[in-house]
N, C-alpha and C. Protein backbone atom coordinates (compact mmCIF):
# COMPACT_ATOMS: atom_id res chain seq x y z
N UNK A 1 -54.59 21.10 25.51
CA UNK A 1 -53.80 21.15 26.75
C UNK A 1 -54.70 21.20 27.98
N UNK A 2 -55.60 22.03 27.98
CA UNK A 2 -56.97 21.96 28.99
C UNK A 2 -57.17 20.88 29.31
N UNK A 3 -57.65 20.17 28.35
CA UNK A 3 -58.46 18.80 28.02
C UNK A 3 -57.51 17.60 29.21
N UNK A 4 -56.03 17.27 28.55
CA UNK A 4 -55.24 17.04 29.24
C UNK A 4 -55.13 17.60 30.77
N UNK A 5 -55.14 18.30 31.28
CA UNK A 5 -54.74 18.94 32.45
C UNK A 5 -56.49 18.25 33.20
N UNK A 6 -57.24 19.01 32.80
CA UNK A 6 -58.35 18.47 32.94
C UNK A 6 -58.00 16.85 33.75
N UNK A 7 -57.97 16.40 32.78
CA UNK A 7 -57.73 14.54 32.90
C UNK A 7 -57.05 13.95 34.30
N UNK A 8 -55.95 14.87 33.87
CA UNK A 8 -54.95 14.81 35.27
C UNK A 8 -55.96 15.14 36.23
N UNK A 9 -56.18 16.24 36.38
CA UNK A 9 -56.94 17.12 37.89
C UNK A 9 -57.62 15.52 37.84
N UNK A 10 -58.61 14.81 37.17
CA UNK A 10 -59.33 14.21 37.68
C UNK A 10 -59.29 12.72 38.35
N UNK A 11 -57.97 12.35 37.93
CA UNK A 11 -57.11 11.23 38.16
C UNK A 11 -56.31 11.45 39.26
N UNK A 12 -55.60 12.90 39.58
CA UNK A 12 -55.37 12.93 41.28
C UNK A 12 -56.40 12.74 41.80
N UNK A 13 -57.68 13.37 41.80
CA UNK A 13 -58.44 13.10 42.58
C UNK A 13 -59.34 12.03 43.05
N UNK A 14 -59.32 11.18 42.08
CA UNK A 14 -59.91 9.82 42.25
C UNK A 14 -58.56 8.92 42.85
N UNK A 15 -57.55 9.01 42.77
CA UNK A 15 -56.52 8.83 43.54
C UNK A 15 -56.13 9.02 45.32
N UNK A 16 -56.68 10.25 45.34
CA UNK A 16 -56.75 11.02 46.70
C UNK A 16 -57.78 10.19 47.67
N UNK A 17 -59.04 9.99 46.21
CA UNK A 17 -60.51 9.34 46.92
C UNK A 17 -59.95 8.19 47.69
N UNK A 18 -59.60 7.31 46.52
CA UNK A 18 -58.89 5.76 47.00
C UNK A 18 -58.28 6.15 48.29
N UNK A 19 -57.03 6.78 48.26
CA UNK A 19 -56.76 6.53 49.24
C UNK A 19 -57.24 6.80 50.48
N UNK A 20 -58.23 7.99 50.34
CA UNK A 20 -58.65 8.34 52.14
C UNK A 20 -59.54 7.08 52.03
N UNK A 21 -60.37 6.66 51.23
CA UNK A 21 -61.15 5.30 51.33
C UNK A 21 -60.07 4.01 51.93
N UNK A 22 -59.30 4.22 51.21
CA UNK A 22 -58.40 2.88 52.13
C UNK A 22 -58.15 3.32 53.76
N UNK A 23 -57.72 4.18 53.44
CA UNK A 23 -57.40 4.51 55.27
C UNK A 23 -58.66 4.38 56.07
N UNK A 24 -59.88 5.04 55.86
CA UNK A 24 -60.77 4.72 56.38
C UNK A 24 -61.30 3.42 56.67
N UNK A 25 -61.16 2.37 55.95
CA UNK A 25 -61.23 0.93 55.76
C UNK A 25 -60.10 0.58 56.51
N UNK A 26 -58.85 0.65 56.85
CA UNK A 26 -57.97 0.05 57.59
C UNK A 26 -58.41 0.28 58.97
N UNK A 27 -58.72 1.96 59.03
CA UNK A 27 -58.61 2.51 60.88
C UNK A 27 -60.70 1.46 61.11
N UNK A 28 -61.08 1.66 60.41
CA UNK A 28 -62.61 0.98 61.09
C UNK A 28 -62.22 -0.58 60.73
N UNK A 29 -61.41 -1.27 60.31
CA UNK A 29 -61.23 -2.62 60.25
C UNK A 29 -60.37 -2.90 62.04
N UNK A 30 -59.31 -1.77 62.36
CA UNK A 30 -58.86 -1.70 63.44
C UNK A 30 -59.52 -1.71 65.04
N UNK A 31 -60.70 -0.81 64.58
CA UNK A 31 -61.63 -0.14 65.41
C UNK A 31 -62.87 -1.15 66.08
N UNK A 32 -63.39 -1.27 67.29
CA UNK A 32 -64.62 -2.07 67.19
C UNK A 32 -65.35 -0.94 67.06
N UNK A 33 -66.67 -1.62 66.41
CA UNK A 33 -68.63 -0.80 66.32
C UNK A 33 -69.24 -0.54 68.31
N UNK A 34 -68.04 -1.35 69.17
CA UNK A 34 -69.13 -0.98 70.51
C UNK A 34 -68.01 -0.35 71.22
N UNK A 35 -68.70 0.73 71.98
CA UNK A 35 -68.48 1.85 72.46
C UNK A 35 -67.39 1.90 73.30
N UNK A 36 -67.77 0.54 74.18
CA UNK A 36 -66.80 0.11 75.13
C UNK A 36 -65.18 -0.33 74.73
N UNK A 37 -65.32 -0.37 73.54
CA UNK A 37 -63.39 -0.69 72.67
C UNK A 37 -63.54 0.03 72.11
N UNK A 38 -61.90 1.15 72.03
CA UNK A 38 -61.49 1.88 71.61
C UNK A 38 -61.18 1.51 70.18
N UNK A 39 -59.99 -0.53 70.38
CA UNK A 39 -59.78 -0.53 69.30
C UNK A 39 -59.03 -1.83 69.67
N UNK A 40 -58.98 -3.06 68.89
CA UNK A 40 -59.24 -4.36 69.14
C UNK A 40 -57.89 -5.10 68.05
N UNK A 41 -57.70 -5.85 68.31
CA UNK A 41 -56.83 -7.19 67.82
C UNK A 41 -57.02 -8.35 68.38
N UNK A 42 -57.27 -9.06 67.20
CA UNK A 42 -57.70 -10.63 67.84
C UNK A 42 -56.95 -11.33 66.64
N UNK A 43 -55.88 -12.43 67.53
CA UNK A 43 -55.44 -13.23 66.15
C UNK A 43 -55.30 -14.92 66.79
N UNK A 44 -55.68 -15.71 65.85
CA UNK A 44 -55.50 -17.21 66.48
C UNK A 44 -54.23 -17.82 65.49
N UNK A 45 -53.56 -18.60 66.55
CA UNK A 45 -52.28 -18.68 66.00
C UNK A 45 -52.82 -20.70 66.23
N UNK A 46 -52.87 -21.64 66.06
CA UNK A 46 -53.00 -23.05 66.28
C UNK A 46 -54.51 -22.67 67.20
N UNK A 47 -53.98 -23.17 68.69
CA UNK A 47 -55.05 -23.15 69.75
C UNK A 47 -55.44 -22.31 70.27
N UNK A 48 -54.34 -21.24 69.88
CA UNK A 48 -54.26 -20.44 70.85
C UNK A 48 -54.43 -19.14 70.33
N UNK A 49 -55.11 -17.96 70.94
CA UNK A 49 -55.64 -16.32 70.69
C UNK A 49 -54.90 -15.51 71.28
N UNK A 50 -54.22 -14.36 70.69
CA UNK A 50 -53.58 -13.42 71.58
C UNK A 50 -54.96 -12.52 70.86
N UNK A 51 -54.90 -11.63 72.18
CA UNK A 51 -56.15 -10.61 72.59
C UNK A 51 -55.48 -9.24 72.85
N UNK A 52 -55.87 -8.18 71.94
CA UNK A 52 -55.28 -6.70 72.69
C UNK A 52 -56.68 -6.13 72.56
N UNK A 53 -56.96 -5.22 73.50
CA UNK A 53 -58.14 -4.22 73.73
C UNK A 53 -57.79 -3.24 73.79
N UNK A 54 -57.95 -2.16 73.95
CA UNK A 54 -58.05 -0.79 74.41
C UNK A 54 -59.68 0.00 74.71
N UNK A 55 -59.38 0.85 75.92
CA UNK A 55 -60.58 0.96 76.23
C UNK A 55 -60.69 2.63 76.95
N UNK A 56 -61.37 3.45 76.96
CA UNK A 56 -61.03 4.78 77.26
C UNK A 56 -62.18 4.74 78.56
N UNK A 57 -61.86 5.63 79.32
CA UNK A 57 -63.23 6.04 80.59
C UNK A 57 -63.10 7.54 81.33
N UNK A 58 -64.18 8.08 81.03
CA UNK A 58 -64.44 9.74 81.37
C UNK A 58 -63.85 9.44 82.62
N UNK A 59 -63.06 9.05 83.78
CA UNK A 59 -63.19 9.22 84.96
C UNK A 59 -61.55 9.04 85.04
N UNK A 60 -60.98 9.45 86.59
CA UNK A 60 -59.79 9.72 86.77
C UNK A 60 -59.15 8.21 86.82
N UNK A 61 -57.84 8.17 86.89
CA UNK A 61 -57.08 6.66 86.95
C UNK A 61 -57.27 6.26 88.05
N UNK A 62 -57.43 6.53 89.45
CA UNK A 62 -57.36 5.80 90.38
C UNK A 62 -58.62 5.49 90.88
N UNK A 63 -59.48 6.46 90.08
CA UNK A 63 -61.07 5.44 90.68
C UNK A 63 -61.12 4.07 89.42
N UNK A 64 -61.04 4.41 88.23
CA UNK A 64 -61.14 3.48 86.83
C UNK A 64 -60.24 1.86 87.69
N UNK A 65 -59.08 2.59 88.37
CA UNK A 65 -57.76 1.23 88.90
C UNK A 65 -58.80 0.66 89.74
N UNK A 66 -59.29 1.60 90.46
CA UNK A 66 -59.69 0.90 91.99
C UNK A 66 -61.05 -0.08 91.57
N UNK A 67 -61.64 0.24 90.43
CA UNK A 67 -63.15 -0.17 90.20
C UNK A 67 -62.51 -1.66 89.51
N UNK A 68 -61.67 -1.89 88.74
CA UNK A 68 -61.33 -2.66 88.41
C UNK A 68 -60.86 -4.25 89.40
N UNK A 69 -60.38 -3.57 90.52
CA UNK A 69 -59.95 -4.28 91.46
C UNK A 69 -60.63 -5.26 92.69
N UNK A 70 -61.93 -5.01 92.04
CA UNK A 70 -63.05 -5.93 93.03
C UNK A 70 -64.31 -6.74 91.80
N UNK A 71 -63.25 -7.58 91.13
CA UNK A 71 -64.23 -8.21 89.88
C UNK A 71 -65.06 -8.90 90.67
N UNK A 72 -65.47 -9.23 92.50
CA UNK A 72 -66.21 -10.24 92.70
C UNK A 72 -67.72 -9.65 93.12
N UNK A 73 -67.88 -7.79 92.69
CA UNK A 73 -68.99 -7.44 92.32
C UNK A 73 -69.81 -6.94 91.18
N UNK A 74 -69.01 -7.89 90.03
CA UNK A 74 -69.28 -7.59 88.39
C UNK A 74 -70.57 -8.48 88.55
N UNK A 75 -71.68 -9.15 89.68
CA UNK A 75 -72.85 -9.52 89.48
C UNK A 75 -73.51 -8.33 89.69
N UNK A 76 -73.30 -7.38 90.84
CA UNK A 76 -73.98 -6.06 90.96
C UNK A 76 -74.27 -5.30 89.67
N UNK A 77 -72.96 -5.40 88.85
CA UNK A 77 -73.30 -4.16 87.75
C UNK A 77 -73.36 -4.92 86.88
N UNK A 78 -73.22 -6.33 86.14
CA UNK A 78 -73.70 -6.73 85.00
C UNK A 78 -74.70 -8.04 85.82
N UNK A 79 -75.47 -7.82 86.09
CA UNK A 79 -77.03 -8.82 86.57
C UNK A 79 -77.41 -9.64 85.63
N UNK A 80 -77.48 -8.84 84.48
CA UNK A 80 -77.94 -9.83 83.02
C UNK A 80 -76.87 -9.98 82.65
N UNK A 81 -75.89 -10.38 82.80
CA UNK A 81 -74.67 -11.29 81.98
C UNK A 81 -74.30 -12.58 83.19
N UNK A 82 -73.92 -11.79 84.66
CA UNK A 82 -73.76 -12.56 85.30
C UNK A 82 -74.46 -12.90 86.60
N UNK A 83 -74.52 -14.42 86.48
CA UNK A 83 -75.29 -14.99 87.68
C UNK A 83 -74.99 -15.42 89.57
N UNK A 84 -73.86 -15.12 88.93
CA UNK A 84 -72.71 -15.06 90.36
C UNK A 84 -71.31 -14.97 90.33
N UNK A 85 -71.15 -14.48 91.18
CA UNK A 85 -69.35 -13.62 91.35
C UNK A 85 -69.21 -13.42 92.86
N UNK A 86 -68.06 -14.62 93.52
CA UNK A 86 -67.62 -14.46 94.96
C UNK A 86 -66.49 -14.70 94.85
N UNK A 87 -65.76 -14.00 95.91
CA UNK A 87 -64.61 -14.28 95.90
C UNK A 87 -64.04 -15.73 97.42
N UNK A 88 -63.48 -16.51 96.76
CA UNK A 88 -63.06 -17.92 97.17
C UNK A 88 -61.65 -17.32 97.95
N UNK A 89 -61.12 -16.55 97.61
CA UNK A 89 -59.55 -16.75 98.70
C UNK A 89 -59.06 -15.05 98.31
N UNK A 90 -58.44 -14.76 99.32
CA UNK A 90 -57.98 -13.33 99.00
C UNK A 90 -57.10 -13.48 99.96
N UNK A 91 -55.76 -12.66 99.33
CA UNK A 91 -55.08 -12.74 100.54
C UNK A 91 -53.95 -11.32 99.68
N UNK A 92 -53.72 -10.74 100.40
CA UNK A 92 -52.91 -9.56 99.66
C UNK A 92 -53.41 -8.50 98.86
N UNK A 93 -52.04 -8.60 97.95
CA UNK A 93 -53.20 -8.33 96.40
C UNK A 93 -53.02 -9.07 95.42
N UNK A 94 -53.60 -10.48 96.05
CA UNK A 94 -54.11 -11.32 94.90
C UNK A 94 -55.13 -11.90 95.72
N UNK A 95 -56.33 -12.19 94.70
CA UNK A 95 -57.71 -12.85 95.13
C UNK A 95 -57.92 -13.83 94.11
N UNK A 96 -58.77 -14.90 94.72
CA UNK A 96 -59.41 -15.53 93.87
C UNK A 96 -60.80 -16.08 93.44
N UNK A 97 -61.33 -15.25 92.37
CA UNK A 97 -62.79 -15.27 92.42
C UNK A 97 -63.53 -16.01 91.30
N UNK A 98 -64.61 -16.88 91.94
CA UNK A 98 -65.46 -17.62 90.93
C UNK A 98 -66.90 -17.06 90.45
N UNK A 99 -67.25 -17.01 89.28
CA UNK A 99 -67.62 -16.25 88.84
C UNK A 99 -68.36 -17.84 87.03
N UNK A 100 -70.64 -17.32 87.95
CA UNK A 100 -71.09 -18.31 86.84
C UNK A 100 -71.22 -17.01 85.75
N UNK A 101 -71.16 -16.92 84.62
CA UNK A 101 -71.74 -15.87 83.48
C UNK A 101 -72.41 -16.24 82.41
N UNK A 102 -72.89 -15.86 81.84
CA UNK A 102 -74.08 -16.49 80.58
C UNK A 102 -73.82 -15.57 79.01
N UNK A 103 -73.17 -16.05 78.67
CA UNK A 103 -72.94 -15.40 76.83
C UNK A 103 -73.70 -15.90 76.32
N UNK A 104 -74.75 -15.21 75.83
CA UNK A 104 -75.61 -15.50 74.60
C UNK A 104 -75.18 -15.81 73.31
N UNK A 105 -74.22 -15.24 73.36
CA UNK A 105 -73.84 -15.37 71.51
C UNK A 105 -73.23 -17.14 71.60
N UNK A 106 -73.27 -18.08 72.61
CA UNK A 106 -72.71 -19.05 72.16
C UNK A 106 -73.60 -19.96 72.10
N UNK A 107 -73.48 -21.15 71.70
CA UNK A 107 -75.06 -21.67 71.47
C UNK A 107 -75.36 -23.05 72.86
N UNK A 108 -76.45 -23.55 73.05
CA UNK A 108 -76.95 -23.84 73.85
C UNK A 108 -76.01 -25.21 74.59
N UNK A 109 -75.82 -25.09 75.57
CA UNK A 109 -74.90 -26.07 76.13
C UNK A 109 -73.49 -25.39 76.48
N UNK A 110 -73.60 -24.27 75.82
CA UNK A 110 -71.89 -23.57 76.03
C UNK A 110 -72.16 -22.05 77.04
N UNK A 111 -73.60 -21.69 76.62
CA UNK A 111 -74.18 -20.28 77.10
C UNK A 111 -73.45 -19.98 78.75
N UNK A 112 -73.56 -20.71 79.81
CA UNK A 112 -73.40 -20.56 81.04
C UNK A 112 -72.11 -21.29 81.04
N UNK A 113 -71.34 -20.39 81.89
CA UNK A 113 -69.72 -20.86 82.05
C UNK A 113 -69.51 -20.56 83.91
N UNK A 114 -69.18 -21.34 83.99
CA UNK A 114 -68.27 -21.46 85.58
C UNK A 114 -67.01 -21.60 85.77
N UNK A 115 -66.10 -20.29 85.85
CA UNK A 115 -64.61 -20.10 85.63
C UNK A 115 -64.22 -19.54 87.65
N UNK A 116 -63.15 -20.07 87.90
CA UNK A 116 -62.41 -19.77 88.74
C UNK A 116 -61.19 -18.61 88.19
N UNK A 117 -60.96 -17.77 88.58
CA UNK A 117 -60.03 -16.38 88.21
C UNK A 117 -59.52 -16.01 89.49
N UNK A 118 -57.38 -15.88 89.15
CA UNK A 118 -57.01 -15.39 90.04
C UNK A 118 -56.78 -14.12 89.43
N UNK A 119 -56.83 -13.28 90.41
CA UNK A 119 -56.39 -11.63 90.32
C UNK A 119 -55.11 -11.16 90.74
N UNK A 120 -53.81 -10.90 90.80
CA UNK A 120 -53.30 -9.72 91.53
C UNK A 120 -53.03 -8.56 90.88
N UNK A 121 -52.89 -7.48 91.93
CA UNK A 121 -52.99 -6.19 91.93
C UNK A 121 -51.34 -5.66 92.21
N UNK A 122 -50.82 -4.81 91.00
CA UNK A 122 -49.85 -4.34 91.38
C UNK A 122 -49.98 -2.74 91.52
N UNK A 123 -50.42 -2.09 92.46
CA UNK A 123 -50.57 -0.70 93.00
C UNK A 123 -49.48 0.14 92.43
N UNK A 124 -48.18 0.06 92.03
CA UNK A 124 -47.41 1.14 91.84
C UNK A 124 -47.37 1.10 90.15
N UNK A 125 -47.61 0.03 90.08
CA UNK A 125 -47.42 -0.09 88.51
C UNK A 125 -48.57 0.11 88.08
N UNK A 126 -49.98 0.70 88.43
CA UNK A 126 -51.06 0.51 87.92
C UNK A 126 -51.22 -0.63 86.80
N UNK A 127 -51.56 -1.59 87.54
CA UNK A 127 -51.43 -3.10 86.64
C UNK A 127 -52.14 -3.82 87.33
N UNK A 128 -52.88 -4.57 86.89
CA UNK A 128 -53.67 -6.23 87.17
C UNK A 128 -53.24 -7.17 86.02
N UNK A 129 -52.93 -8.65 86.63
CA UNK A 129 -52.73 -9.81 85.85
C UNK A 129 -53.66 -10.65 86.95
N UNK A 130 -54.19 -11.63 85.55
CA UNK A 130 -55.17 -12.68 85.50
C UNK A 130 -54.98 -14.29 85.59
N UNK A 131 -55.25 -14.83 85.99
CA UNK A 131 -55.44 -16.40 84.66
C UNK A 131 -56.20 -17.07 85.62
N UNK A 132 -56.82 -17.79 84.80
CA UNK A 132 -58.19 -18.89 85.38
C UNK A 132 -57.15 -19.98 85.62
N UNK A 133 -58.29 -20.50 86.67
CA UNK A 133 -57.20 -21.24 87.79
C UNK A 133 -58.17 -22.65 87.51
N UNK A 134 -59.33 -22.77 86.83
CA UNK A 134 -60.22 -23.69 86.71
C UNK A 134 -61.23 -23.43 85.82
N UNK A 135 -61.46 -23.48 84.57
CA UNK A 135 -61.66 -23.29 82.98
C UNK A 135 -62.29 -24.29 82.33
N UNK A 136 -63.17 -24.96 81.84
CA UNK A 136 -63.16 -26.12 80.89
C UNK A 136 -63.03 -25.80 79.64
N UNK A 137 -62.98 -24.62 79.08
CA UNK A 137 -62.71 -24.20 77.46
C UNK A 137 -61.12 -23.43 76.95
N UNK A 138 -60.89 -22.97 78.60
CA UNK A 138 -59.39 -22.40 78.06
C UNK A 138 -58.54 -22.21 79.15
N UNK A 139 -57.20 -22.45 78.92
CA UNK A 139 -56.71 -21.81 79.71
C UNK A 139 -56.48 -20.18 79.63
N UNK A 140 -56.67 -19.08 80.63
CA UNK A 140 -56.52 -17.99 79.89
C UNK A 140 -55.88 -16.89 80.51
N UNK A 141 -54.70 -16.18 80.38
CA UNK A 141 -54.13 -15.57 81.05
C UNK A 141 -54.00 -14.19 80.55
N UNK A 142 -54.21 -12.77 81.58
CA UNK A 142 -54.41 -11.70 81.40
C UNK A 142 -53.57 -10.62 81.42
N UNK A 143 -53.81 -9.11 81.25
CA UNK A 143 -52.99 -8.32 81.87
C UNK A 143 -53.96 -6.99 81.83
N UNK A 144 -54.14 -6.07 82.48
CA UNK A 144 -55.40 -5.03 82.81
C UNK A 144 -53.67 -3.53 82.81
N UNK A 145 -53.59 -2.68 82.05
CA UNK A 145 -52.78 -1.53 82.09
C UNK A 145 -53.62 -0.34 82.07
N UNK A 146 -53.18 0.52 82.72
CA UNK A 146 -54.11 1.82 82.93
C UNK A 146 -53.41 2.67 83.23
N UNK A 147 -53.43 3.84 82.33
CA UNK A 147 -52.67 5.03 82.28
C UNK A 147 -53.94 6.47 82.32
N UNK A 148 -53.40 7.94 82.15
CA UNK A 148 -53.87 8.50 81.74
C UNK A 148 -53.92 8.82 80.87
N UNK A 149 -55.10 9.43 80.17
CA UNK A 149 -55.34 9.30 78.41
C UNK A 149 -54.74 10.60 78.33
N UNK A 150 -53.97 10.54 76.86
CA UNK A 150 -53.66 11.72 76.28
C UNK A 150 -54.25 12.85 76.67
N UNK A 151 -55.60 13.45 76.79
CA UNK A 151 -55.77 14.32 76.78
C UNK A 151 -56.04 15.15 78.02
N UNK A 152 -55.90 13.79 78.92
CA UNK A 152 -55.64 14.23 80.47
C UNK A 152 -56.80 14.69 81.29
N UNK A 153 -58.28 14.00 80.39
CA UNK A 153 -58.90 13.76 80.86
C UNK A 153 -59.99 12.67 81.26
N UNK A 154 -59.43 11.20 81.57
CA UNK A 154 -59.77 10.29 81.33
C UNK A 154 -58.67 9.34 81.86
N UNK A 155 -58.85 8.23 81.59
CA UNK A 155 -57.72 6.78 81.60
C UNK A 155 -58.23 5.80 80.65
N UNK A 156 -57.13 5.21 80.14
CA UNK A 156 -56.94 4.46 79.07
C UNK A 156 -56.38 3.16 79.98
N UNK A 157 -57.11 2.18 79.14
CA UNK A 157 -57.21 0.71 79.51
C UNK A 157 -56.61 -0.16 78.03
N UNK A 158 -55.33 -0.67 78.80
CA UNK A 158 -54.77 -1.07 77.63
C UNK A 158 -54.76 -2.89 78.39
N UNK A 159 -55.71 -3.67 77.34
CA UNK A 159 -56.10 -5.18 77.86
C UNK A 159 -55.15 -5.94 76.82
N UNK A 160 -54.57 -7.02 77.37
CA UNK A 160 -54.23 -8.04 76.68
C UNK A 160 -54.10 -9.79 76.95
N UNK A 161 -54.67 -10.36 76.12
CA UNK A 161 -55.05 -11.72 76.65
C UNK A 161 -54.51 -12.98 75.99
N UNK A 162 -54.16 -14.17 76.23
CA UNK A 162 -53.38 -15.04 75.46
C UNK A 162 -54.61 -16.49 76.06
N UNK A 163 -55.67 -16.77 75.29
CA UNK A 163 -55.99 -18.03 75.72
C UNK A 163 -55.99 -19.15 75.20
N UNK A 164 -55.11 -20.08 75.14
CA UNK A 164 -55.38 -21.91 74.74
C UNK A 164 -56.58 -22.21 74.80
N UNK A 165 -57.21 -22.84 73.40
CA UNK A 165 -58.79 -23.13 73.92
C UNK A 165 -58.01 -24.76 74.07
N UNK A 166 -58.74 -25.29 75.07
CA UNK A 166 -58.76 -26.78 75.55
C UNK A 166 -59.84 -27.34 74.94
N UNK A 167 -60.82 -26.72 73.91
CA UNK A 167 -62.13 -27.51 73.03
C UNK A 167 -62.10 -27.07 71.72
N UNK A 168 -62.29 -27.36 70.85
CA UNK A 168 -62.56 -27.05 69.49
C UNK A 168 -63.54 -27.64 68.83
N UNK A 169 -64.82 -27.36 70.03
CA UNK A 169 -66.43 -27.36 69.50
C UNK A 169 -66.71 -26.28 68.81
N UNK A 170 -66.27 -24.91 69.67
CA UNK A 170 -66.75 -23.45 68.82
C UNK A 170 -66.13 -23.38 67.71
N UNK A 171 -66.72 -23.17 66.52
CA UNK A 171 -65.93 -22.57 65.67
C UNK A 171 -65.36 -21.05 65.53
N UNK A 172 -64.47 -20.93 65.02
CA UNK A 172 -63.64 -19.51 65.04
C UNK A 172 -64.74 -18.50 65.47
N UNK A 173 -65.25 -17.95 65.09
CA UNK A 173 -66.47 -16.74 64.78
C UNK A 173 -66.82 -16.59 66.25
N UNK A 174 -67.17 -17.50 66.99
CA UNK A 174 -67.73 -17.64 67.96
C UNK A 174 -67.04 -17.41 69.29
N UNK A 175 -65.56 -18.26 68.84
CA UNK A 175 -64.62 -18.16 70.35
C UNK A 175 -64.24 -16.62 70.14
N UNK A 176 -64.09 -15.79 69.39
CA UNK A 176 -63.52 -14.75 68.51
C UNK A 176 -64.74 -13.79 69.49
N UNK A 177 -66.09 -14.16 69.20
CA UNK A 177 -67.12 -13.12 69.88
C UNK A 177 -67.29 -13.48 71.26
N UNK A 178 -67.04 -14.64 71.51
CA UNK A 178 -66.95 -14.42 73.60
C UNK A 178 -65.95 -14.06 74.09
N UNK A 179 -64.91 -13.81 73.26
CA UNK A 179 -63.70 -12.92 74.07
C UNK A 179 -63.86 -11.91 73.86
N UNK A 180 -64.05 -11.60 72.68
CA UNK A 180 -64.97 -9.90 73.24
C UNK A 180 -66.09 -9.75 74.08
N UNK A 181 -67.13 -10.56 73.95
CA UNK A 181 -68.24 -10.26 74.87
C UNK A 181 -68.06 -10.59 76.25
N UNK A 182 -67.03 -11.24 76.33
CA UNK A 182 -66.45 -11.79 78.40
C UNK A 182 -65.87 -9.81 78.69
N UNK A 183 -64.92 -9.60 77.47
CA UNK A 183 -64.12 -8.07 78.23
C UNK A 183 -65.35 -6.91 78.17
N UNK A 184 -66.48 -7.08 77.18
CA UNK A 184 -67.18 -6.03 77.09
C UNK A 184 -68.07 -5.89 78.20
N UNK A 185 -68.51 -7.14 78.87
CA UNK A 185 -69.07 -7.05 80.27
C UNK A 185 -68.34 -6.60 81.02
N UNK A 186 -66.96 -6.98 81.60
CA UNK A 186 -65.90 -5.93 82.18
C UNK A 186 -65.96 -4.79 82.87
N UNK A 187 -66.18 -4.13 80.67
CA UNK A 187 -65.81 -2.88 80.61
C UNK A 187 -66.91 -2.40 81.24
N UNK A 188 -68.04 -2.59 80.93
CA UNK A 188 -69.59 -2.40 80.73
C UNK A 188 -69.61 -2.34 82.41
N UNK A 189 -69.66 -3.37 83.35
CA UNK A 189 -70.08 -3.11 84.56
C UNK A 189 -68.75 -2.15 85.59
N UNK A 190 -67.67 -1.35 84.67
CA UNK A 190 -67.33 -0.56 85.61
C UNK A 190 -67.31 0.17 85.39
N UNK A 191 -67.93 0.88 83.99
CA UNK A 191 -68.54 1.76 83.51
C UNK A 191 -69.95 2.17 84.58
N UNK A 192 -71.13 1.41 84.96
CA UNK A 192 -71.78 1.48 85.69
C UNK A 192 -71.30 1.76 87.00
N UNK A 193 -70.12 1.18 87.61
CA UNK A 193 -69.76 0.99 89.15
C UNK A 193 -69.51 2.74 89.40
N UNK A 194 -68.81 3.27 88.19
CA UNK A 194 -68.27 4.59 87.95
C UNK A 194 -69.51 5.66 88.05
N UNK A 195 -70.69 4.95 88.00
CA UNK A 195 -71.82 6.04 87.23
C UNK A 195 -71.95 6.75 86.25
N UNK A 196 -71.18 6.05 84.69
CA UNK A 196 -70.72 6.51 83.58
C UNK A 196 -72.05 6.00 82.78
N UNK A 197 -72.19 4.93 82.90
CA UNK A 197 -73.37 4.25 82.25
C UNK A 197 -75.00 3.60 83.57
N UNK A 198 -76.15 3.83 82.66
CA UNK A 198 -76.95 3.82 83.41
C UNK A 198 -76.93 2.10 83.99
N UNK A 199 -77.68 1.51 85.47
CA UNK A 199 -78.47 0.22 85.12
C UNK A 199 -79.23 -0.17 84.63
N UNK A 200 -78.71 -1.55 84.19
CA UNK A 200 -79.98 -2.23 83.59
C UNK A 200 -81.63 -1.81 83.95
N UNK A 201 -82.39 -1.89 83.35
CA UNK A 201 -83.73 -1.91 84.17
C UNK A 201 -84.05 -3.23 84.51
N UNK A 202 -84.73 -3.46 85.58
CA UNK A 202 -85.15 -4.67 85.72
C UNK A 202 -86.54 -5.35 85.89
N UNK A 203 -86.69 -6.44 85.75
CA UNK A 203 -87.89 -7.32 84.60
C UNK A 203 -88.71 -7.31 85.77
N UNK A 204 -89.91 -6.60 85.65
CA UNK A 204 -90.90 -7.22 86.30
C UNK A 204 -91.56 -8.29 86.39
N UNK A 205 -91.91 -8.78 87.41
CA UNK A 205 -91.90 -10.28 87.82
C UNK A 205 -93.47 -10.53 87.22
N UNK A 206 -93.72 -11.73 86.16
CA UNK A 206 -94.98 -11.87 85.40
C UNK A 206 -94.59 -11.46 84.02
């Protein structure tokens, strides 16, 4: 009867194992490895990608809103990603800013992109919506949500993106890692604007 009981005890527990192993495998399959995403969905349906992000920041909602709201100095805080960012028309709260950037992860001929992006700003709703107004790889349209985080100390950045690629040179893997690496610069230079994260250092000349 031991022997038996025994058996059991050891079969719940390799049972128990499995399963916290599965859960753990679902929530880090959910999760990104960089710091800057909380926690990611990317799915391609034909041409087209719907994009959800989430993104957390030590700092209060209305500086996190406000930092968000001037993408045409994301050359100041990301230098090494981007090569220029001005804004072409503003009028309200909507602007429209062009912006050259350089993704490494794509391969040579695709690396440097020159996108036109309109912005507006909806102040009561803590909300920004997007879409490139002049694209050669996608059309791509946005939405920027920002609340306070649960624990009421922080704000939560809830991103979501829908882009048509207009090329199907990149293969999956690739369009898949510059839509993360376009939001992780984003995140990344208002993380800096905030004084959350340090600057780059920069290259001495020689």
């Amino acid at each position: 009867m031991k022997a038996i009981l025994g058996i059991i005890g050891v079969v719940v527990v390799a049972i128990v194992v499995y399963l916290a192993l599965q859960y753990r495998a679902i929530e880090q399959a959910s999760s990104s490895p960089v710091k800057q995403i909380t926690s990611e969905n990317l799915v391609k349906t034909g041409d087209t990608w719907d994009v959800k992000f989430t993104s957390k920041f030590d700092a209060p909602l209305d500086k996190v809103f406000e930092a968000f709201q001037h993408p045409e100095r994301i050359g100041e805080f990301a230098p090494e990603n981007v090569m220029k960012a001005e804004i072409l028309e503003d009028q309200g709260n909507t602007k429209k800013v062009e912006v050259i950037g350089r993704l490494d992860i794509l391969p040579p001929g695709f690396k440097v992109q020159d996108l036109v992006t309109e912005y507006t700003v909806y102040p009561e709703e803590h909300r920004i919506t997007s879409k490139t107004i002049d694209f050669k790889l996608a059309d791509i349209t946005s939405e920027y949500r920002f609340a306070p985080s649960p624990d009421g100390k922080g704000t939560v950045l809830t991103f979501t993106q829908k882009s048509k690629q207009k090329q199907q040179a990149l293969v999956e893997a690739l369009q898949k890692g510059a839509l993360r690496e376009t939001y992780i610069t984003q995140v990344r230079a208002v993380e800096r604007a905030l004084g959350l994260e340090p600057m780059p250092q920069k290259k001495e000349a020689g």
